[in-house]
Protein backbone atom coordinates (compact mmCIF):
# COMPACT_ATOMS: atom_id res chain seq x y z
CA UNK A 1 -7.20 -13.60 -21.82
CA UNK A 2 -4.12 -11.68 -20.23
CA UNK A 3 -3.48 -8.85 -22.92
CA UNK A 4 -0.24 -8.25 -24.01
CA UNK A 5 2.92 -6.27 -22.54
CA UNK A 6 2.84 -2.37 -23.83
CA UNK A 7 4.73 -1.10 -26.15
CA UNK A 8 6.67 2.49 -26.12
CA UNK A 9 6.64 1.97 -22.06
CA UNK A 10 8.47 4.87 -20.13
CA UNK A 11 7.61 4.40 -16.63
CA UNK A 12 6.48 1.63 -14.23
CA UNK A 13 4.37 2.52 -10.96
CA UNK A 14 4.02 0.04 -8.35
CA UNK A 15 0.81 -1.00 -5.61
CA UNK A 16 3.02 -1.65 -2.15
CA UNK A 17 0.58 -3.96 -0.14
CA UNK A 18 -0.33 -7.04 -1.33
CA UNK A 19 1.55 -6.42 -4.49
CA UNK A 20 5.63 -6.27 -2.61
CA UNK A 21 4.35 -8.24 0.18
CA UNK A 22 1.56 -9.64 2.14
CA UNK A 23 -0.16 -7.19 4.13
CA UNK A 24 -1.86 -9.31 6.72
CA UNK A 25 0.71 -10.37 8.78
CA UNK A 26 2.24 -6.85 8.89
CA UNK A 27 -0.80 -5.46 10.54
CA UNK A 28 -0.78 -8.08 12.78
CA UNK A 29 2.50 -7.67 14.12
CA UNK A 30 2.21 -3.91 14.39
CA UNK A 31 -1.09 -4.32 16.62
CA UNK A 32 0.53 -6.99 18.67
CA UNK A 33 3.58 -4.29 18.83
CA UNK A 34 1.21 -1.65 19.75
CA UNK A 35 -0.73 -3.52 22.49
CA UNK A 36 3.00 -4.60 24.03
CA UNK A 37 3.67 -0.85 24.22
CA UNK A 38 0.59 0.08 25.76
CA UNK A 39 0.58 -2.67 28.07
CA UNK A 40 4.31 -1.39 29.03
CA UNK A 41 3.01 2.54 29.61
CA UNK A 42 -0.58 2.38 29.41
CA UNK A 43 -1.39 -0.53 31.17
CA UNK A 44 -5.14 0.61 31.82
CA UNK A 45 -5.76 1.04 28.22
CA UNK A 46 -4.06 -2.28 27.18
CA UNK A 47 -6.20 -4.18 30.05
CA UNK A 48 -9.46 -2.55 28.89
CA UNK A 49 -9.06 -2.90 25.05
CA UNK A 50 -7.24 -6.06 23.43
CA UNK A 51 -6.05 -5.69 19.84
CA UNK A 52 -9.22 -6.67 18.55
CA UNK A 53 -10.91 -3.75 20.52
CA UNK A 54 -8.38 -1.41 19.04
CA UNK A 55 -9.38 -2.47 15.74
CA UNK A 56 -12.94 -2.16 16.14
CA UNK A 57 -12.42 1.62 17.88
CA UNK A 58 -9.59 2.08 14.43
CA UNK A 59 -12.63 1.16 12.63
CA UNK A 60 -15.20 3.62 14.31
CA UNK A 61 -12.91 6.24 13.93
CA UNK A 62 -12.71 5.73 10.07
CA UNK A 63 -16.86 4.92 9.78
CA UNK A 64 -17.08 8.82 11.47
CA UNK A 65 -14.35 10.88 9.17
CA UNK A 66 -15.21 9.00 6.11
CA UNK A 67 -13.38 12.35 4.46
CA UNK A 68 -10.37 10.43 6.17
CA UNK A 69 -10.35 7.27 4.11
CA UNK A 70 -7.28 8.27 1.99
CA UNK A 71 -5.46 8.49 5.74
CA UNK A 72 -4.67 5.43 7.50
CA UNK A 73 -1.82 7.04 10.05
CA UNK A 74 -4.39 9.81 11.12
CA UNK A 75 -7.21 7.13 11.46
CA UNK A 76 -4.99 5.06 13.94
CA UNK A 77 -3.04 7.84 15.47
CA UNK A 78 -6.75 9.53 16.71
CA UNK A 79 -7.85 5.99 17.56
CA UNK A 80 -4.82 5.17 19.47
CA UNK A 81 -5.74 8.93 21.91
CA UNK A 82 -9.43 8.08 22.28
CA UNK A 83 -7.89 4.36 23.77
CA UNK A 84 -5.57 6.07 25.74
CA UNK A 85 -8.08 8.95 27.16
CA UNK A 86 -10.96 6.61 27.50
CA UNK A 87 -8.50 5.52 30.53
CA UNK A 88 -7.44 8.14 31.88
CA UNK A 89 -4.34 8.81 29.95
CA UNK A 90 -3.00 11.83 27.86
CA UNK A 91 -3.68 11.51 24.54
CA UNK A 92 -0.54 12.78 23.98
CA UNK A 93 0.69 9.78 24.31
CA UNK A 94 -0.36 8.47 21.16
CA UNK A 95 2.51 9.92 19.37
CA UNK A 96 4.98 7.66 21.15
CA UNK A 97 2.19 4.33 20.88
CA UNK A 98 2.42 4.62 17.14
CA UNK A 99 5.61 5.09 16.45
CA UNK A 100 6.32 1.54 17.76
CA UNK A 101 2.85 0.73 15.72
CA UNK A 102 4.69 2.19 12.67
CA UNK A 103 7.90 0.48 13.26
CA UNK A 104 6.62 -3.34 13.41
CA UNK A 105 4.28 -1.79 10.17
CA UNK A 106 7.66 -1.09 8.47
CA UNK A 107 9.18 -4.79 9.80
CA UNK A 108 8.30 -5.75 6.19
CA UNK A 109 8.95 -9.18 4.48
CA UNK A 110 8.71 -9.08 0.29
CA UNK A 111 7.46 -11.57 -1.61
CA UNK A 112 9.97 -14.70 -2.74
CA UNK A 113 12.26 -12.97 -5.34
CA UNK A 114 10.89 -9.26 -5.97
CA UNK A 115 13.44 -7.03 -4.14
CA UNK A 116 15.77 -8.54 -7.12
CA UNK A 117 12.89 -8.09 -9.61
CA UNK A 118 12.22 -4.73 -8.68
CA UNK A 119 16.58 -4.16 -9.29
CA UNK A 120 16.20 -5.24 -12.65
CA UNK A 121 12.86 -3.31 -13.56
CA UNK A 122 14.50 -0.36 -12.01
CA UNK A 123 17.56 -0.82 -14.06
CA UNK A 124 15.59 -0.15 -17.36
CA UNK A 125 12.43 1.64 -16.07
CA UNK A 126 11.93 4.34 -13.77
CA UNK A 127 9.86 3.01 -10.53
CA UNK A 128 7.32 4.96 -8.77
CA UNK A 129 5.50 3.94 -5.52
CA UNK A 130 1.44 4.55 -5.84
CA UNK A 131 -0.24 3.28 -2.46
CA UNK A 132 -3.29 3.87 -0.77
CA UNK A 133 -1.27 2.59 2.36
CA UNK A 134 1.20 4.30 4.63
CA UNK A 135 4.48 2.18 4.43
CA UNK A 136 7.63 3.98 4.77
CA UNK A 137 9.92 2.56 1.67
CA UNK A 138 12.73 4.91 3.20
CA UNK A 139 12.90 2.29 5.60
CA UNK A 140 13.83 -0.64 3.25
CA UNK A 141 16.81 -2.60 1.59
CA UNK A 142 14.60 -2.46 -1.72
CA UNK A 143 13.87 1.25 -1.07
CA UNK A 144 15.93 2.50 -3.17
CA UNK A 145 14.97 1.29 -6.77
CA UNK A 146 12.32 3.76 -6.42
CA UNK A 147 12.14 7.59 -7.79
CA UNK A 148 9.64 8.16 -5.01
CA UNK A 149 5.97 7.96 -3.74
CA UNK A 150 2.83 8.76 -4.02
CA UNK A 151 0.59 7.91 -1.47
CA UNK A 152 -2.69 8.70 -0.98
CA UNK A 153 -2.09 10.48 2.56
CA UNK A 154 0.19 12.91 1.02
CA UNK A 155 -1.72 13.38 -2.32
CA UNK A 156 -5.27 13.79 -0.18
CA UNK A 157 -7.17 11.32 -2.55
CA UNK A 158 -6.34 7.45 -3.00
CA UNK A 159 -6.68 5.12 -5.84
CA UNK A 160 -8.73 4.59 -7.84
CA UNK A 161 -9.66 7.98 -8.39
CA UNK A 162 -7.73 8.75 -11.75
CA UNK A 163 -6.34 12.00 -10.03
CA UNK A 164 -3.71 10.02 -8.11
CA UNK A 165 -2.47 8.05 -11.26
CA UNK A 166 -2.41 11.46 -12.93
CA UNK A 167 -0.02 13.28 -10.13
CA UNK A 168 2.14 9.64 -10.67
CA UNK A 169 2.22 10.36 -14.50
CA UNK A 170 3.11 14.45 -13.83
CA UNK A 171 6.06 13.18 -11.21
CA UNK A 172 7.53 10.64 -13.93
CA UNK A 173 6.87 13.07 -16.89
CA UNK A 174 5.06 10.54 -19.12
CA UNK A 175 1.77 10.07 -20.88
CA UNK A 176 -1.38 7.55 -19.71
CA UNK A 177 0.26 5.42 -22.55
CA UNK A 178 3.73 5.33 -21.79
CA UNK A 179 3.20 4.07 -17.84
CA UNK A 180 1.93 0.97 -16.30
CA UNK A 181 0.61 0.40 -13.01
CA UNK A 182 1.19 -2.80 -11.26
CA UNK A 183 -0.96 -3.66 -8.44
CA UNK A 184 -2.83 -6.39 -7.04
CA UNK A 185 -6.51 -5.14 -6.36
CA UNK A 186 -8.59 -5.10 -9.48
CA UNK A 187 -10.86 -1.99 -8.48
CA UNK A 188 -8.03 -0.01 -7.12
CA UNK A 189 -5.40 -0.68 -8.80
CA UNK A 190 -6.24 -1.92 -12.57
CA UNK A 191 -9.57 0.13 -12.80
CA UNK A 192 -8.31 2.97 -11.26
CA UNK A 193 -5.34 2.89 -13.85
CA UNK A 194 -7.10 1.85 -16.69
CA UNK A 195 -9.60 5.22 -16.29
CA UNK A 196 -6.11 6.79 -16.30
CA UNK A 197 -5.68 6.14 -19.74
CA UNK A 198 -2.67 3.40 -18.46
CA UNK A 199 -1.55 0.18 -19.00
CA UNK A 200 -2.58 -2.39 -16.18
CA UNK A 201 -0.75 -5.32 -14.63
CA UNK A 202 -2.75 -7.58 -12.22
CA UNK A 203 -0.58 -9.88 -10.10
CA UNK A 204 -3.04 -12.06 -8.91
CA UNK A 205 -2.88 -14.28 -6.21
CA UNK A 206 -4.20 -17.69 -5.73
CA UNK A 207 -7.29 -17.00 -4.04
CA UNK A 208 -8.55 -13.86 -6.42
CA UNK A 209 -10.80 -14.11 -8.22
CA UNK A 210 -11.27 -12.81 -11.55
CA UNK A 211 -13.82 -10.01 -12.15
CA UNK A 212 -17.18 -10.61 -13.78
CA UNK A 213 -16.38 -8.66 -16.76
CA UNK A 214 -13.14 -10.82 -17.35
CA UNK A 215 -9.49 -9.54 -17.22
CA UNK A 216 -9.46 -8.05 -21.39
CA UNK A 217 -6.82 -5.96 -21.64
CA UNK A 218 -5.28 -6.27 -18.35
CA UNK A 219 -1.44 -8.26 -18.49
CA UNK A 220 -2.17 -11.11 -15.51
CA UNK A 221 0.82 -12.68 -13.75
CA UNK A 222 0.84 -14.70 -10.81
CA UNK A 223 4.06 -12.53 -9.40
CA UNK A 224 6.32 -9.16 -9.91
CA UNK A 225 8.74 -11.73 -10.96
CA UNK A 226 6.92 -12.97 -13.51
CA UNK A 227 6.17 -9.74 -14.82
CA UNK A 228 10.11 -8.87 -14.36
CA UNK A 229 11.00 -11.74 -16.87
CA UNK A 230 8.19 -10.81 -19.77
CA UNK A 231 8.93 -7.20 -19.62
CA UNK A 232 12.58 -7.71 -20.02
CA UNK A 233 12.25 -10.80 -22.28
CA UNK A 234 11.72 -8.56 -25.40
């Protein structure tokens, strides 16, 4: 059973991916953006590793630095100069490869209806960014509801370890009770909080699937939206 919305709430942090907008076909643009680029002024690289190969070397990169898992720039920056020095190219490079990466990352599209949610939670709640991920919400429309970020590349640790819910809470100036974290991704995002001492939203999408343990004390909606309208219903 979804639990109810909190009382005495102060504060509001917010999962990006997956929770703002779908992920998936962000990362695929940005890779096919990537493997233009390369193709453009690396063409050696882009002939010897399509953009599944550059995924598979991304993901070698992060199964070596595991100490890097809180760092998803710095995992694809280094994999992006091992690609381009494998072939002959200076690794230098790489600077200028993912920048256009980053830039089709950034080519975001929100889900139906939450940059307007996220104007009216903003207009009664402080908003604060908590993301594992490395979107750039300087670069967006809906940007600027938000007090700021956390992410887990600045902070040095990611979600769910409680510490990153706790630098959110010392940002915003509240206590575990007076926040809630919105996210979509039960471990990261709801347990993560929950540990915190917060209150927990799941958005959950049509194909999750809810934990073993049941969703107790977690408020479930199917969108931010949906959230938007029960918060400010009371």
């Amino acid at each position: 059973m979804s639990a109810p919305l909190p009382a005495g709430l102060r504060a509001i942090t917010l999962d990006l991916d997956d929770t703002l907008w779908p992920i998936a076909p962000v990362i695929e643009q940005a890779e096919a953006a990537l493997h233009a680029w390369l193709a453009r002024h690396a063409p050696a690289v882009a002939e010897r590793f399509d953009t599944e190969a550059l995924r598979l070397l991304r993901d070698d990169v992060a199964r070596d630095h595991p100490d890097w898992a809180h760092d998803f720039t710095r995992i694809r920056h280094v994999s992006i100069g091992i690609a381009l020095q494998r072939c002959g190219h200076d690794p230098l490079m790489a600077d200028a490869a993912f920048a256009a990466f980053f830039e089709a990352r950034n080519m975001l599209q929100p889900y139906p209806g939450v940059p307007e949610a996220l104007a009216r939670l903003a207009a009664r709640w402080p908003l604060l960014a908590l993301t594992n991920g490395n979107a750039d919400l300087s670069r967006q429309p809906f940007g600027r509801h938000f007090r700021g970020t956390v992410s887990a590349r600045e902070f040095g640790i990611g979600k769910p370890d409680v510490r990153i819910f706790q630098e959110a809470m010392r940002r915003l100036g509240v206590a575990p009770h007076e926040l809630l974290h919105v996210g979509d991704d039960w471990l990261l995002d709801v347990q993560g909080a929950r540990a915190a001492g917060c209150h927990t939203a799941w958005i959950r999408h049509p194909h999750a699937q809810p934990p073993a343990q049941g969703t107790a004390g977690t408020c479930v909606v199917g969108s931010l939206v949906e959230l938007a309208d029960r918060l400010l219903a009371g």
